[in-house]
PDB file of N, CA and C in Angstrom:
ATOM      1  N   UNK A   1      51.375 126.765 130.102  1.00  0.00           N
ATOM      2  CA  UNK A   1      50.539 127.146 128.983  1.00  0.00           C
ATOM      3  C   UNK A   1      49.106 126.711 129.251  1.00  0.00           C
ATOM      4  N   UNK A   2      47.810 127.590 129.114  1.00  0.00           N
ATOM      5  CA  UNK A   2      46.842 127.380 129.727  1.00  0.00           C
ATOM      6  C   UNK A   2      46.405 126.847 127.922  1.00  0.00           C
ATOM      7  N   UNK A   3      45.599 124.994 128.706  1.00  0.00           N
ATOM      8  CA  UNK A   3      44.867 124.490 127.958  1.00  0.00           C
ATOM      9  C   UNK A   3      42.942 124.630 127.950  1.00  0.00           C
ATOM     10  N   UNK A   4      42.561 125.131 127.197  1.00  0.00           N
ATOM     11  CA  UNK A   4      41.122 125.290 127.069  1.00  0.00           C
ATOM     12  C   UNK A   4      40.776 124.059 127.111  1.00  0.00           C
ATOM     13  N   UNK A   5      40.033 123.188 128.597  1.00  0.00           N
ATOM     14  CA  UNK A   5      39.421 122.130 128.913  1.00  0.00           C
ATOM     15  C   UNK A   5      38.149 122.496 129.166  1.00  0.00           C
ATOM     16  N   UNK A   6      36.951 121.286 128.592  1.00  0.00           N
ATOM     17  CA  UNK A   6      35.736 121.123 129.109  1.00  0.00           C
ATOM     18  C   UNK A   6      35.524 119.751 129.748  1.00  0.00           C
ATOM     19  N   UNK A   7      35.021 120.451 130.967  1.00  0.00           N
ATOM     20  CA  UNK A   7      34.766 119.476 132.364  1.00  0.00           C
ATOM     21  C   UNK A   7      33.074 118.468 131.814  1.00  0.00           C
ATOM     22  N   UNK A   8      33.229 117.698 131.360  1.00  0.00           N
ATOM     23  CA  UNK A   8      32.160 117.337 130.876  1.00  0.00           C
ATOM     24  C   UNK A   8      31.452 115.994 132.669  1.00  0.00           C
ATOM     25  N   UNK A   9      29.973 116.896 132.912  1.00  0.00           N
ATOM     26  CA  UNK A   9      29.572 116.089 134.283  1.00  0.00           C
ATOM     27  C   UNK A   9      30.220 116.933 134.872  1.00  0.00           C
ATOM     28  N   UNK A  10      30.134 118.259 135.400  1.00  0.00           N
ATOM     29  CA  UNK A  10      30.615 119.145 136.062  1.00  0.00           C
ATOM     30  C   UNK A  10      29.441 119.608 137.061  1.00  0.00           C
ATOM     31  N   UNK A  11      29.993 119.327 138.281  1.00  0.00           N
ATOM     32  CA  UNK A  11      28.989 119.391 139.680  1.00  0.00           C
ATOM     33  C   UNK A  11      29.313 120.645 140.338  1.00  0.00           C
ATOM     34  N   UNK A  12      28.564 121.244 141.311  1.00  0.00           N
ATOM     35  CA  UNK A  12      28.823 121.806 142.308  1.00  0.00           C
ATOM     36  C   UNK A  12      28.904 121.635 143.316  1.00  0.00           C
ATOM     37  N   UNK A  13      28.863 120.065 143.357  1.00  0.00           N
ATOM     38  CA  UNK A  13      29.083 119.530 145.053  1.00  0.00           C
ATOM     39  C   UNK A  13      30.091 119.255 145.356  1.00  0.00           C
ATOM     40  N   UNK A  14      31.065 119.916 146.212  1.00  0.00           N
ATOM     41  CA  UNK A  14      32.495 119.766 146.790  1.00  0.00           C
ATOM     42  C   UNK A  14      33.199 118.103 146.736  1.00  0.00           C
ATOM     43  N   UNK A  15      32.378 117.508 147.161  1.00  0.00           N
ATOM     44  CA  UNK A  15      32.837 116.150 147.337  1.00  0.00           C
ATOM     45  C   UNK A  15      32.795 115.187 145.736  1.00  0.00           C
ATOM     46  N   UNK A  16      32.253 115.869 144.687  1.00  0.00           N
ATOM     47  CA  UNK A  16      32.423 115.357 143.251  1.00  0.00           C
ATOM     48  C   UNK A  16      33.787 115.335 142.783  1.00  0.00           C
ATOM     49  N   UNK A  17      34.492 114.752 141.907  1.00  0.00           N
ATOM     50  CA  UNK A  17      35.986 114.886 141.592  1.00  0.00           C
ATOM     51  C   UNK A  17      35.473 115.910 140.394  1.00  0.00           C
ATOM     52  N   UNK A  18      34.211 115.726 139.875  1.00  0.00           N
ATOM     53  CA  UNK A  18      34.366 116.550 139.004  1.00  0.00           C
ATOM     54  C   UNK A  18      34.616 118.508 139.331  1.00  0.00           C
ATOM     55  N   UNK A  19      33.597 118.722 140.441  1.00  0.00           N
ATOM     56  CA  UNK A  19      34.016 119.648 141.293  1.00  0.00           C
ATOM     57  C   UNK A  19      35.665 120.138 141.560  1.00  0.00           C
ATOM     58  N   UNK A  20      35.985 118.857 142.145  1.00  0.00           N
ATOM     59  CA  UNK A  20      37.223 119.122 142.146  1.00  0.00           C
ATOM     60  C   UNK A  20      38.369 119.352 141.075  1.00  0.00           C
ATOM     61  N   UNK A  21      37.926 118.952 139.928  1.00  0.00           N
ATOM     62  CA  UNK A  21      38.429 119.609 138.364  1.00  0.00           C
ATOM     63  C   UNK A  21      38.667 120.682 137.920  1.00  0.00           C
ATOM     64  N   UNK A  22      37.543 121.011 138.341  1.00  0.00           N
ATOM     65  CA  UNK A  22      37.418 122.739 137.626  1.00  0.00           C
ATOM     66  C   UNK A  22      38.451 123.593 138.906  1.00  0.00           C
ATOM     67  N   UNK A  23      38.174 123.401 139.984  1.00  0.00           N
ATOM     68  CA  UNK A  23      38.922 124.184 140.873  1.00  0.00           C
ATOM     69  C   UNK A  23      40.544 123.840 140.694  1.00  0.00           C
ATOM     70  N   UNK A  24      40.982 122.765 140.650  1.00  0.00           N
ATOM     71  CA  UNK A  24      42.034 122.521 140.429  1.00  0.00           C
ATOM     72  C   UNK A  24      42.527 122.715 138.900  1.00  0.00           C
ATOM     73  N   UNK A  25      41.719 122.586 137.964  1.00  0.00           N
ATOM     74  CA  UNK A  25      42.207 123.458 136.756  1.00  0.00           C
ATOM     75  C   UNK A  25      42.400 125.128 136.708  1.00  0.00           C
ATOM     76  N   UNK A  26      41.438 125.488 137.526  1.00  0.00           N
ATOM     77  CA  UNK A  26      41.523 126.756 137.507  1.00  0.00           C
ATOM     78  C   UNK A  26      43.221 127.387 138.305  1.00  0.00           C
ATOM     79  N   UNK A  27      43.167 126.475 139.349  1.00  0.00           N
ATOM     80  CA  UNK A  27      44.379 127.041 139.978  1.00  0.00           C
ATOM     81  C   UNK A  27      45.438 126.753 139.045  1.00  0.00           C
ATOM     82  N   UNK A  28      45.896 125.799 137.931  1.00  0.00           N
ATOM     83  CA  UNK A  28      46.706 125.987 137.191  1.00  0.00           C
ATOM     84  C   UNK A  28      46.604 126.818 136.517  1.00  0.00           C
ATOM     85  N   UNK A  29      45.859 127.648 135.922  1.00  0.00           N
ATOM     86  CA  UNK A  29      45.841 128.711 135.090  1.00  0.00           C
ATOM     87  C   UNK A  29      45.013 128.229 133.553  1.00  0.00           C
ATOM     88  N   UNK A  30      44.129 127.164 133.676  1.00  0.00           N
ATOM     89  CA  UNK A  30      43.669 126.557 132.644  1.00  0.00           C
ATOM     90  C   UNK A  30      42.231 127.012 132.401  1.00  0.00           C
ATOM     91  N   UNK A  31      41.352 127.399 131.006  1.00  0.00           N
ATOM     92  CA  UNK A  31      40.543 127.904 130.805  1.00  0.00           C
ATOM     93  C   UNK A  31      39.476 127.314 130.976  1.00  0.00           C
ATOM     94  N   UNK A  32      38.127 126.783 131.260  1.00  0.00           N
ATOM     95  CA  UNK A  32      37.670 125.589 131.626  1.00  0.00           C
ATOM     96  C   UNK A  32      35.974 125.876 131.395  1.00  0.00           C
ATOM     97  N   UNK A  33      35.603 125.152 130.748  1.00  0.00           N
ATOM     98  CA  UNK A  33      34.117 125.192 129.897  1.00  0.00           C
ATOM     99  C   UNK A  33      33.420 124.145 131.402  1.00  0.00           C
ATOM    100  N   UNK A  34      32.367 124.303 131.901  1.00  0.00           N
ATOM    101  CA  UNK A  34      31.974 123.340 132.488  1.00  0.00           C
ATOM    102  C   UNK A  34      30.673 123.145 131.942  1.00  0.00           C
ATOM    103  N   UNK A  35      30.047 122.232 131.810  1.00  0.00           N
ATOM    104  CA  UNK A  35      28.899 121.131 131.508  1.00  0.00           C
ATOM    105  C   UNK A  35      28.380 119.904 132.476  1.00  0.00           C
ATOM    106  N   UNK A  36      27.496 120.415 132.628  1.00  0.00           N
ATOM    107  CA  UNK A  36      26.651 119.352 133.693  1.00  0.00           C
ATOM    108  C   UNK A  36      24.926 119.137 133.768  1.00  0.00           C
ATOM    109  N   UNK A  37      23.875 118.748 134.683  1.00  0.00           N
ATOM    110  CA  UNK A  37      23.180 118.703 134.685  1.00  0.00           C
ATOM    111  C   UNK A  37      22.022 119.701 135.236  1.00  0.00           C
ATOM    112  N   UNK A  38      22.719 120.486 136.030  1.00  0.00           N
ATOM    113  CA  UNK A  38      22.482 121.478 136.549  1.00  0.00           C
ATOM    114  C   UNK A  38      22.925 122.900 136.669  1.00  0.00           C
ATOM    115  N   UNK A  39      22.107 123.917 136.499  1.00  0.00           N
ATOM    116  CA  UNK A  39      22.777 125.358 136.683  1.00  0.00           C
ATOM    117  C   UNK A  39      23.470 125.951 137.950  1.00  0.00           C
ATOM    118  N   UNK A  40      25.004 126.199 137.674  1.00  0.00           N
ATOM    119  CA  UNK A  40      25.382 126.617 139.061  1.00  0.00           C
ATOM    120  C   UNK A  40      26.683 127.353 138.580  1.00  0.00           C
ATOM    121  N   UNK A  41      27.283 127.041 139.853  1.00  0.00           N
ATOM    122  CA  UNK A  41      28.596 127.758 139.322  1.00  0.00           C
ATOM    123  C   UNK A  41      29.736 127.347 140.273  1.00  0.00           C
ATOM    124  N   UNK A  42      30.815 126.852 140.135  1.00  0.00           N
ATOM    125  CA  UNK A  42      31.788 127.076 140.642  1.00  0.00           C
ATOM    126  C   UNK A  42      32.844 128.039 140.676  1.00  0.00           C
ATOM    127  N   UNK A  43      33.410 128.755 141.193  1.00  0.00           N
ATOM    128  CA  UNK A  43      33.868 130.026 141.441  1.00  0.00           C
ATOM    129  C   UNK A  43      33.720 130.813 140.341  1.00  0.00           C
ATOM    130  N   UNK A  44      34.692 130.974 139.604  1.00  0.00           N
ATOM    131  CA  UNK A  44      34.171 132.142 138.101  1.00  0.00           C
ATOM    132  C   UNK A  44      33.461 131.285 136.907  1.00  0.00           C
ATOM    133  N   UNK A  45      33.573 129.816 137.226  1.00  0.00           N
ATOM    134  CA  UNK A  45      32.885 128.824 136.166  1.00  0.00           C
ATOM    135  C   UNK A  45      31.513 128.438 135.862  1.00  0.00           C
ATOM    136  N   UNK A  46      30.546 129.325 135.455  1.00  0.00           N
ATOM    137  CA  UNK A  46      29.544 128.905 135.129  1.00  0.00           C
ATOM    138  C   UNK A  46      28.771 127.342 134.688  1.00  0.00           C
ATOM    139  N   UNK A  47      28.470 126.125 134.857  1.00  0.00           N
ATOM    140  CA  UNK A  47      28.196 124.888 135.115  1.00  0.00           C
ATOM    141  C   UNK A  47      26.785 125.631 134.018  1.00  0.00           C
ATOM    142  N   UNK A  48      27.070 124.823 133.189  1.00  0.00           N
ATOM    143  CA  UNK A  48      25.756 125.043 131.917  1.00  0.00           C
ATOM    144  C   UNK A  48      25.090 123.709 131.471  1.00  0.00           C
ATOM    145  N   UNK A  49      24.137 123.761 130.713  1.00  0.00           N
ATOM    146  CA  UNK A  49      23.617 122.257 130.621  1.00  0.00           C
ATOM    147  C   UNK A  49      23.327 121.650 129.110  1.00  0.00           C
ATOM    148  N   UNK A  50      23.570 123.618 128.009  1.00  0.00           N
ATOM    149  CA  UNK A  50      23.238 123.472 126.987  1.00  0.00           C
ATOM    150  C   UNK A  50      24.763 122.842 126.225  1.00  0.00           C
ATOM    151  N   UNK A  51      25.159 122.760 125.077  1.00  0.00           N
ATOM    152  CA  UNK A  51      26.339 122.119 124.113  1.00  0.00           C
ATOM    153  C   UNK A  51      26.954 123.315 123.526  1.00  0.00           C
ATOM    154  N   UNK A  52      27.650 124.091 123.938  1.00  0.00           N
ATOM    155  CA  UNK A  52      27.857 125.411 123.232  1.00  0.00           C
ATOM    156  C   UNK A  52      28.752 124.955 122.054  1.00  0.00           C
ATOM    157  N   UNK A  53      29.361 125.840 121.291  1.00  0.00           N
ATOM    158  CA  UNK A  53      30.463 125.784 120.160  1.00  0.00           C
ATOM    159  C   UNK A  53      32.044 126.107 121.168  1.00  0.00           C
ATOM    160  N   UNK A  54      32.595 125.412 121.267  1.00  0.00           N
ATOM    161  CA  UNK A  54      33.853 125.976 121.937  1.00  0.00           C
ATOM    162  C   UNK A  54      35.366 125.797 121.317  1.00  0.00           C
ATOM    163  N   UNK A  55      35.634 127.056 120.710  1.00  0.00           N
ATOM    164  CA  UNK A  55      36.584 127.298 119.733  1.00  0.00           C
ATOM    165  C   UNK A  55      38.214 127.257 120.464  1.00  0.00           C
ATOM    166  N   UNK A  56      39.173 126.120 119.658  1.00  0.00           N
ATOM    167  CA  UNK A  56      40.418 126.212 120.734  1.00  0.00           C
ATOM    168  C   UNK A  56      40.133 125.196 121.591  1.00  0.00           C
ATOM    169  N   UNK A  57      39.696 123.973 121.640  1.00  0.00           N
ATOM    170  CA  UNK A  57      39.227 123.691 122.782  1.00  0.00           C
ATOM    171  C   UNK A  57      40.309 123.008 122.408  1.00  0.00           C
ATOM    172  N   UNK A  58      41.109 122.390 123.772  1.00  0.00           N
ATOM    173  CA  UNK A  58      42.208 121.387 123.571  1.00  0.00           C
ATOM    174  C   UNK A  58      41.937 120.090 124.651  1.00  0.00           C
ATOM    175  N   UNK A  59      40.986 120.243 125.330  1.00  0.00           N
ATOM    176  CA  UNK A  59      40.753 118.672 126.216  1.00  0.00           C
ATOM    177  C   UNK A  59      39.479 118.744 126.665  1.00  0.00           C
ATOM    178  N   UNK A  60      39.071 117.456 126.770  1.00  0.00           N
ATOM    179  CA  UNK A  60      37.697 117.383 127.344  1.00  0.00           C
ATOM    180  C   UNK A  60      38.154 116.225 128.353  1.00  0.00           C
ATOM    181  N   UNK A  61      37.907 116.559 129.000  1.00  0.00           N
ATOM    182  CA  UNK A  61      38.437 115.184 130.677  1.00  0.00           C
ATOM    183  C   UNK A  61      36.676 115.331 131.212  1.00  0.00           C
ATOM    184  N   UNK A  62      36.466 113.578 131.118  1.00  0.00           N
ATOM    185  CA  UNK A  62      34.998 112.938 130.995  1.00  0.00           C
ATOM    186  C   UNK A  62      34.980 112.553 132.543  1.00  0.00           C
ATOM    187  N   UNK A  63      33.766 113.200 133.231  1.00  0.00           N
ATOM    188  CA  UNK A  63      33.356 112.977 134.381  1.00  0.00           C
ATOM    189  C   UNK A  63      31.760 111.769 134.167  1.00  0.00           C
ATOM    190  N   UNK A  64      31.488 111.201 133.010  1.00  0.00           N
ATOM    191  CA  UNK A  64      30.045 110.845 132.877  1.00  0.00           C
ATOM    192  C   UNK A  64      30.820 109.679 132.986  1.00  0.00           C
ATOM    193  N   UNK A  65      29.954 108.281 133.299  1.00  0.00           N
ATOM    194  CA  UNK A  65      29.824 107.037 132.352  1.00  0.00           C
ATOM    195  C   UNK A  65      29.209 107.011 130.906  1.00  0.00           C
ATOM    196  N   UNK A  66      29.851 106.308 130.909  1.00  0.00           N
ATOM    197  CA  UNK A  66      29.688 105.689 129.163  1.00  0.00           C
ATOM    198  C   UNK A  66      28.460 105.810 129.050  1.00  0.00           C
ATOM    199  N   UNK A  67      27.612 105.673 129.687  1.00  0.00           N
ATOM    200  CA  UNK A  67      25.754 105.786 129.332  1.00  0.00           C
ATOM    201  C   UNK A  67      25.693 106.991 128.982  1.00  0.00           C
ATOM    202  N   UNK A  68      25.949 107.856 129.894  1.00  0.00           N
ATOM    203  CA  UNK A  68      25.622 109.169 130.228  1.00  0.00           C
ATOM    204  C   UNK A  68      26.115 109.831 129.157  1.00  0.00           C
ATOM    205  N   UNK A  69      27.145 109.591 128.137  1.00  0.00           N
ATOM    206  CA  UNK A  69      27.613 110.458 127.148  1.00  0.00           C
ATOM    207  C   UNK A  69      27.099 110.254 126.416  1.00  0.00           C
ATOM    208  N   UNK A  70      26.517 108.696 126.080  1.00  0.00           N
ATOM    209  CA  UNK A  70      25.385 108.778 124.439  1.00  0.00           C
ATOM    210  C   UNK A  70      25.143 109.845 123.989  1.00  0.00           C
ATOM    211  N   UNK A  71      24.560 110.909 124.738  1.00  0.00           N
ATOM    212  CA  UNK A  71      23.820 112.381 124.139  1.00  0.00           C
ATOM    213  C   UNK A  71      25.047 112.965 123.347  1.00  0.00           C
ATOM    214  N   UNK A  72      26.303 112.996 123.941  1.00  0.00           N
ATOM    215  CA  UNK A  72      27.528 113.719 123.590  1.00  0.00           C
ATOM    216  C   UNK A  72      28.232 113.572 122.348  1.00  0.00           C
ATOM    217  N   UNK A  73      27.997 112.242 122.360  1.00  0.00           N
ATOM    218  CA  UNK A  73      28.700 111.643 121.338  1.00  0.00           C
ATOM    219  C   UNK A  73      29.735 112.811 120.355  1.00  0.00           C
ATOM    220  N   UNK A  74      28.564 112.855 119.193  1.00  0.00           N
ATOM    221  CA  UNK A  74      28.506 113.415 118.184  1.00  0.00           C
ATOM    222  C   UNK A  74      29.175 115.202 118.569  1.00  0.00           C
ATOM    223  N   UNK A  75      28.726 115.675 119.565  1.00  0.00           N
ATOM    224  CA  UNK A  75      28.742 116.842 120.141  1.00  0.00           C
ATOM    225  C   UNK A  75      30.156 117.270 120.330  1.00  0.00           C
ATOM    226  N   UNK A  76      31.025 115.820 120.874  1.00  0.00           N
ATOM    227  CA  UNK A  76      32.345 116.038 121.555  1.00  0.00           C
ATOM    228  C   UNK A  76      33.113 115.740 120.538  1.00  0.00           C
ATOM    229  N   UNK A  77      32.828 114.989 119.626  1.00  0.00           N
ATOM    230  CA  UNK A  77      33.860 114.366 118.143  1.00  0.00           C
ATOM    231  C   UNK A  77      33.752 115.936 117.555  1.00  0.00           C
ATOM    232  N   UNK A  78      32.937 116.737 117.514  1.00  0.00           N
ATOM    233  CA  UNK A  78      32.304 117.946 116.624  1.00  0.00           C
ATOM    234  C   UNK A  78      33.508 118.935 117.319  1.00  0.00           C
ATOM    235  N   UNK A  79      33.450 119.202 118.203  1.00  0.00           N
ATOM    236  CA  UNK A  79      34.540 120.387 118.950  1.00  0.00           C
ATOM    237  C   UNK A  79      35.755 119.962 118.312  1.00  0.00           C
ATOM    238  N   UNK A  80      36.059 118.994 118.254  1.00  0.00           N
ATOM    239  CA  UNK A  80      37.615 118.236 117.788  1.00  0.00           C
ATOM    240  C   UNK A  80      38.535 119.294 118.774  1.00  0.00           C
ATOM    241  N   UNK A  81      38.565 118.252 119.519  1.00  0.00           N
ATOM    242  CA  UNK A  81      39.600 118.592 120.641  1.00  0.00           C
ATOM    243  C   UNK A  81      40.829 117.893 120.586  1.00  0.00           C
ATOM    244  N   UNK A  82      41.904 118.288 121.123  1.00  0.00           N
ATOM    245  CA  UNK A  82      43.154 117.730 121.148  1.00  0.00           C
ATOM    246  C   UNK A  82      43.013 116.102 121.406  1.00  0.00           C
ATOM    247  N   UNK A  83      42.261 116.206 122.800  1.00  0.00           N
ATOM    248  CA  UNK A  83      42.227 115.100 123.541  1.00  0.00           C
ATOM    249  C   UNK A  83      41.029 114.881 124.179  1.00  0.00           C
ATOM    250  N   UNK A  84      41.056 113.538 124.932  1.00  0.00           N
ATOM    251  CA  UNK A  84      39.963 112.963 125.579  1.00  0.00           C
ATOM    252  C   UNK A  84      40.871 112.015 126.672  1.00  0.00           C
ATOM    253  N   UNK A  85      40.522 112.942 128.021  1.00  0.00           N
ATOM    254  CA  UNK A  85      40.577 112.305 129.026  1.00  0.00           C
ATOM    255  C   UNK A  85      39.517 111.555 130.199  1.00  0.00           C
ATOM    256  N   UNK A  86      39.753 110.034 129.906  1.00  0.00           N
ATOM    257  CA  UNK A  86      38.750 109.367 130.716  1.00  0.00           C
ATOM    258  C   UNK A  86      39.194 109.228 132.234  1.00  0.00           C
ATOM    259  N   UNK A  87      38.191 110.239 133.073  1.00  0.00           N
ATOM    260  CA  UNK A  87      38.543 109.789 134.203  1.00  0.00           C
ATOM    261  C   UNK A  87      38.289 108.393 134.711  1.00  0.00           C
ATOM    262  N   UNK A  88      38.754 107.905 136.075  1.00  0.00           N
ATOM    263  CA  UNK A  88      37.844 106.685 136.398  1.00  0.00           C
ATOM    264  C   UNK A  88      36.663 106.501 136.514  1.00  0.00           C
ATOM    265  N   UNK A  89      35.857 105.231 136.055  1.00  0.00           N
ATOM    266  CA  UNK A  89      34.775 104.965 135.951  1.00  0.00           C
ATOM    267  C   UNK A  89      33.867 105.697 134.345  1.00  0.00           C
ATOM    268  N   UNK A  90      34.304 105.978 133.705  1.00  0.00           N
ATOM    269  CA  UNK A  90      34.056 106.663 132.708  1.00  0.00           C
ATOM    270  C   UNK A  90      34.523 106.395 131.165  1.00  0.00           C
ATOM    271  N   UNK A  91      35.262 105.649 130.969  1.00  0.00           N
ATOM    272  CA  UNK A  91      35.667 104.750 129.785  1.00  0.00           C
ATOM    273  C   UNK A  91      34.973 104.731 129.216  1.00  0.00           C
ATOM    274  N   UNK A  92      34.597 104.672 127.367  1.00  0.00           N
ATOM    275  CA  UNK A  92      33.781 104.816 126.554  1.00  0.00           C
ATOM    276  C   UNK A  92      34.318 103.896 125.779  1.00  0.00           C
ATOM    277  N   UNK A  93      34.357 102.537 125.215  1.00  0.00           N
ATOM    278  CA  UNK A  93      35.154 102.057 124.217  1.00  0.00           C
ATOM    279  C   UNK A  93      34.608 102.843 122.774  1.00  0.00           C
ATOM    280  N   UNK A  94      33.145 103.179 122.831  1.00  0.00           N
ATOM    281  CA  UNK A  94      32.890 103.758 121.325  1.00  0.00           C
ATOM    282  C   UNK A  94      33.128 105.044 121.395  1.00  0.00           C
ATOM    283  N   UNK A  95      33.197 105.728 122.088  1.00  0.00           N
ATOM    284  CA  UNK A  95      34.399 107.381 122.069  1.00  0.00           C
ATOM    285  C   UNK A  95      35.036 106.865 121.741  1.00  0.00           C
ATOM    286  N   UNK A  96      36.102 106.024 122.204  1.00  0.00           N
ATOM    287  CA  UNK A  96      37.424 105.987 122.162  1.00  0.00           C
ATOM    288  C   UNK A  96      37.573 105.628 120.170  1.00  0.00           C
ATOM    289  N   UNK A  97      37.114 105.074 120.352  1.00  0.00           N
ATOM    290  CA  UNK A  97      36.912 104.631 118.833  1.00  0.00           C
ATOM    291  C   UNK A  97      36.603 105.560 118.195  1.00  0.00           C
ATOM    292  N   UNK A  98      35.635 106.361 118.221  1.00  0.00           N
ATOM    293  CA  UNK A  98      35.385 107.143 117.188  1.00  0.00           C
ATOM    294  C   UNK A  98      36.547 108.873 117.650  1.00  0.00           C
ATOM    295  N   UNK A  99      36.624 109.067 118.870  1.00  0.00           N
ATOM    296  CA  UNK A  99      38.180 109.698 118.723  1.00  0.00           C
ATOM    297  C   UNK A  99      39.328 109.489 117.806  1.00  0.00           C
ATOM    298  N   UNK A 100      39.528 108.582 118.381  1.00  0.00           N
ATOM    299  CA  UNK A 100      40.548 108.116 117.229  1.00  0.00           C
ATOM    300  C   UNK A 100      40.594 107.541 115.668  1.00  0.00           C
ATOM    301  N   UNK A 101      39.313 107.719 115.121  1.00  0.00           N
ATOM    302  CA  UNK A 101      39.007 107.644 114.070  1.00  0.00           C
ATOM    303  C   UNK A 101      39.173 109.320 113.603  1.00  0.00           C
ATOM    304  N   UNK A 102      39.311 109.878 114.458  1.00  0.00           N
ATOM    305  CA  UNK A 102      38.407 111.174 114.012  1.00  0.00           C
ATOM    306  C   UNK A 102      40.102 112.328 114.408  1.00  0.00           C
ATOM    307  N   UNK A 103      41.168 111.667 114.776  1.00  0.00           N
ATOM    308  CA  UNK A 103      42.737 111.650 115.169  1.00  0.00           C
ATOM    309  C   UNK A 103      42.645 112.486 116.417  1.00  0.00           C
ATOM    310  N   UNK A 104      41.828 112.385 117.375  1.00  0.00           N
ATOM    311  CA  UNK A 104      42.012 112.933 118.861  1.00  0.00           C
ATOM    312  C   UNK A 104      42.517 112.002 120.007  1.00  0.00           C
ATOM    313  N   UNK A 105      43.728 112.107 120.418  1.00  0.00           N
ATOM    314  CA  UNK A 105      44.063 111.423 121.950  1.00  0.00           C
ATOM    315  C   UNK A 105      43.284 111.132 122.251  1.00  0.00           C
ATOM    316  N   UNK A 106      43.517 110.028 123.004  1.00  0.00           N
ATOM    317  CA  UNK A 106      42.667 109.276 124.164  1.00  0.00           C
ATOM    318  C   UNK A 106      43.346 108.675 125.096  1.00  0.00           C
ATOM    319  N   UNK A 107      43.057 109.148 126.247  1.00  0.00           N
ATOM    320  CA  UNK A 107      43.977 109.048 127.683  1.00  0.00           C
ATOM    321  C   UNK A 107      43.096 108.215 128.644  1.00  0.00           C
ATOM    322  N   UNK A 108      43.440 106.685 129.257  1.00  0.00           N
ATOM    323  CA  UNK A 108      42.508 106.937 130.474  1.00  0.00           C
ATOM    324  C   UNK A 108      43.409 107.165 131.615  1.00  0.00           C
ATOM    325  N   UNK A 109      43.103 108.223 132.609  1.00  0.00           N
ATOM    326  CA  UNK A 109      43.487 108.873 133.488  1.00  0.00           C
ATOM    327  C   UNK A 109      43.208 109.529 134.475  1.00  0.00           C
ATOM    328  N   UNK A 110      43.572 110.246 134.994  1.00  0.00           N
ATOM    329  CA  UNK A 110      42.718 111.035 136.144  1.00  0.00           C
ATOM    330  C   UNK A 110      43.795 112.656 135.898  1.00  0.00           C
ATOM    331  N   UNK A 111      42.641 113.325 135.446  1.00  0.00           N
ATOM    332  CA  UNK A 111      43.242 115.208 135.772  1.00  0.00           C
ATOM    333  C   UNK A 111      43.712 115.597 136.645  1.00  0.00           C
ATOM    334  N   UNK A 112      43.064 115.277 138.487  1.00  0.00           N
ATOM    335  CA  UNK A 112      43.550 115.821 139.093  1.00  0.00           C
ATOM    336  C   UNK A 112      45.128 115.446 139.630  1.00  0.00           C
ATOM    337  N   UNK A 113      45.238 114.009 139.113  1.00  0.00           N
ATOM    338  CA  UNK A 113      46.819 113.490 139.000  1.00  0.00           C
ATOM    339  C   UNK A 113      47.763 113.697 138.141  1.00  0.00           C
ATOM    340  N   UNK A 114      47.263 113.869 136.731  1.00  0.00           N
ATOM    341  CA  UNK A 114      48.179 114.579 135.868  1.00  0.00           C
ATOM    342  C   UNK A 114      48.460 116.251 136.429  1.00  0.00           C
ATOM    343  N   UNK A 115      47.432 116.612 136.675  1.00  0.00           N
ATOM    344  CA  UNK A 115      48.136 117.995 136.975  1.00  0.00           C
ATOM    345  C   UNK A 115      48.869 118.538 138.192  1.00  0.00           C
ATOM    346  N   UNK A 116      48.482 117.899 139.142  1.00  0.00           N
ATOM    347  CA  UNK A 116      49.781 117.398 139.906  1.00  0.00           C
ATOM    348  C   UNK A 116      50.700 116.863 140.074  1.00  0.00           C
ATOM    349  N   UNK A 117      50.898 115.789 138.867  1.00  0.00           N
ATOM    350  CA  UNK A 117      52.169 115.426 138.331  1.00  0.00           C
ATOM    351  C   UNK A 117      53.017 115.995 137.543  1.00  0.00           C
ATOM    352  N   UNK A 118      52.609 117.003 136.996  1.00  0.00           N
ATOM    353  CA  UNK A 118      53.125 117.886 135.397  1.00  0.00           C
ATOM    354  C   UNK A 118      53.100 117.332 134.001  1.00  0.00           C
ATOM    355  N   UNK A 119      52.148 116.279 134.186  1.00  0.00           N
ATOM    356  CA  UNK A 119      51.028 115.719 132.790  1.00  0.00           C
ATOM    357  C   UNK A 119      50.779 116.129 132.242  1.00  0.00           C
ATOM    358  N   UNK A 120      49.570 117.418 133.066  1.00  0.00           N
ATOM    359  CA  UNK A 120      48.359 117.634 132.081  1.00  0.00           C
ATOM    360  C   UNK A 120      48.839 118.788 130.824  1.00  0.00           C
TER     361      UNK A 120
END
């Protein structure tokens, strides 16, 4: 069942895990919003920089540090997504908090292991 994920810190440089997200979501069959700092694209995934509205969304798996999401905050509680997956290095204790204030999962984990495990 394809989950509508946004790759939040979504690169186009091969050697990023976040890179490696979107491609490996895609090969599961998963719908995938990417967000990053720069305009690009990974294969059919457009890499945008603005906060769109994204309806259905069911995961956001966090490629930023905790600094780096300040801007998000508010942005990512607002989508109300299923879940929130912290990759490594990326832990938010005040996401996490206000996720779960707000009744969204909070996972810390790694995507490209859940979905090669049959996790995600």
């Amino acid at each position: 069942m394809s989950k509508k994920t946004l790759v939040l810190g979504a690169s186009p440089s091969p050697i990023r895990y976040a890179y490696r997200a979107v491609k490996k979501l895609l090969s599961y069959g998963h719908d995938v919003v990417a967000i990053g700092k720069v305009d690009a694209e990974i294969d059919t995934v457009k890499i945008i920089r603005d906060k769109p509205d994204i309806p259905n969304l069911h995961t956001v798996t966090m490629y930023l540090n905790a600094q780096r999401q300040e801007p998000y905050l508010n942005y990512i509680i607002g989508l109300k997504p299923q879940r929130i997956i912290f990759n490594p290095g990326s832990y938010n204790p005040k996401l996490e908090k206000l996720a779960q204030e707000a009744g969204i999962e909070v996972l810390e984990d790694c995507t490209l292991l859940m979905l090669d495990g049959g996790d995600y």
